[in-house]
Protein backbone atom coordinates (compact mmCIF):
# COMPACT_ATOMS: atom_id res chain seq x y z
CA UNK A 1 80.89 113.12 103.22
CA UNK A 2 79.35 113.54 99.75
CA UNK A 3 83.12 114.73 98.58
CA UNK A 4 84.71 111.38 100.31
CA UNK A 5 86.46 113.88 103.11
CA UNK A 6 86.27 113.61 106.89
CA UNK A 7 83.91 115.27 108.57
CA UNK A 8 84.87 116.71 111.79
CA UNK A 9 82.97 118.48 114.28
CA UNK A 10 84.27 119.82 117.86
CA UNK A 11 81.24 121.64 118.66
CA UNK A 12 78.40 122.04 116.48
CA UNK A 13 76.29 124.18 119.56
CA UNK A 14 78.61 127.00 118.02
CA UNK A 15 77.84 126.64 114.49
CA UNK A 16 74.72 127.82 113.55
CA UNK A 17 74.88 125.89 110.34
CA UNK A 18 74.58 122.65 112.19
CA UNK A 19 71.95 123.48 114.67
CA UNK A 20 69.30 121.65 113.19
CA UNK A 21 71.52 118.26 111.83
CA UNK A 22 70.38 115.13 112.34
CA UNK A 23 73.24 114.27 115.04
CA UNK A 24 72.35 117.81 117.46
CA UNK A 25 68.20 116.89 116.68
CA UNK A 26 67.96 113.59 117.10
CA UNK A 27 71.13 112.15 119.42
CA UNK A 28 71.72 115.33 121.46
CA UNK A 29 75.61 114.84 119.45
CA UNK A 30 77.70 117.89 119.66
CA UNK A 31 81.12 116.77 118.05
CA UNK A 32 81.77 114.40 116.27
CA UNK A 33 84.79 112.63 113.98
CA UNK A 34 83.34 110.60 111.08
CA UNK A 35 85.58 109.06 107.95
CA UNK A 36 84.83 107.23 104.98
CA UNK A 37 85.26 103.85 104.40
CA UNK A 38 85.91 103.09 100.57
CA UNK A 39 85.13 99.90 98.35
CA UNK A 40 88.88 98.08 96.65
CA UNK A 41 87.20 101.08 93.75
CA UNK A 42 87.45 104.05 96.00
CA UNK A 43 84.23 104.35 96.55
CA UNK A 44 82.75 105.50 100.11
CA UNK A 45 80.40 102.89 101.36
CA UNK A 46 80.26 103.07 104.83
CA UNK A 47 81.05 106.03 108.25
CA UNK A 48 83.19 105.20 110.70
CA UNK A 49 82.30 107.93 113.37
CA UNK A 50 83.03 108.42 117.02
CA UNK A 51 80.55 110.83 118.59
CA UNK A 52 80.00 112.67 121.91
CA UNK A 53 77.03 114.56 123.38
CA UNK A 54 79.57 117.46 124.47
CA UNK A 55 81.60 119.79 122.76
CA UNK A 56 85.12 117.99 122.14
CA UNK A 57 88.61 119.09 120.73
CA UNK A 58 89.75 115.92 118.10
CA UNK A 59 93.26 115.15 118.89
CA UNK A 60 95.64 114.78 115.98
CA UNK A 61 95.97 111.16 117.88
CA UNK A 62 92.46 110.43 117.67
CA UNK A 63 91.76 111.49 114.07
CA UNK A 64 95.15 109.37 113.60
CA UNK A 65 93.34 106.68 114.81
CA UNK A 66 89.91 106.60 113.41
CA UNK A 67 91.59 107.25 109.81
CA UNK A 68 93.75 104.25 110.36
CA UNK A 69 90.35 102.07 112.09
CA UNK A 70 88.61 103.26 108.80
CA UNK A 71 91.16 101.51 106.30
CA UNK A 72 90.88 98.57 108.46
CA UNK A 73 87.53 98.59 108.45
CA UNK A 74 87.27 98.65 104.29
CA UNK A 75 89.62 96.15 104.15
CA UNK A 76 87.09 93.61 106.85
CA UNK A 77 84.02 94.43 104.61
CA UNK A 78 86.16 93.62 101.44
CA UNK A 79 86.65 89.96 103.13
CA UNK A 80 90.28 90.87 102.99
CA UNK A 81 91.73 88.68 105.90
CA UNK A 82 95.35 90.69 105.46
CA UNK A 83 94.71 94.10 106.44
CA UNK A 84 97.14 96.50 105.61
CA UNK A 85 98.78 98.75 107.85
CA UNK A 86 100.37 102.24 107.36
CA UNK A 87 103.87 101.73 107.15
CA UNK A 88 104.16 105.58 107.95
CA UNK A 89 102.63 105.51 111.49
């Protein structure tokens, strides 16, 4: 998330990399979908994640749909009350 991409995990019981991550550790998590919300600057300031304690395959559908939740979502913390929709969706 550092770089401002999504993050997107379908099992992370199969990568040894992410055996000991906070999400496995502490919430039993093993895939996951997070993307960033940005500030009207581009800056991330917020996850918007879905999560599930088994391993999952993301969907082009549901990454669709969290990427278009996540926009939304910037545009609610921004106190913008016209949020703008993808006109290629």
């Amino acid at each position: 998330m550092r770089l401002g991409l999504p993050l997107i995990v379908d099992d992370a019981g199969t990568r040894g990399d992410l055996a000991d991550t906070w999400e496995q550790a502490r919430y039993g998590l093993l895939s996951y979908a997070a993307f960033p919300v940005r500030d009207e600057d581009g800056q991330v300031t917020a996850l918007l994640a879905a999560a599930a304690p088994w391993a999952h395959c993301w969907s082009s559908k549901e990454l669709l749909d969290l990427d278009i939740a996540s926009q939304l979502f910037a545009d609610i913390l921004s106190g913008d009350d016209t949020p703008r929709f993808r006109d290629d969706v």
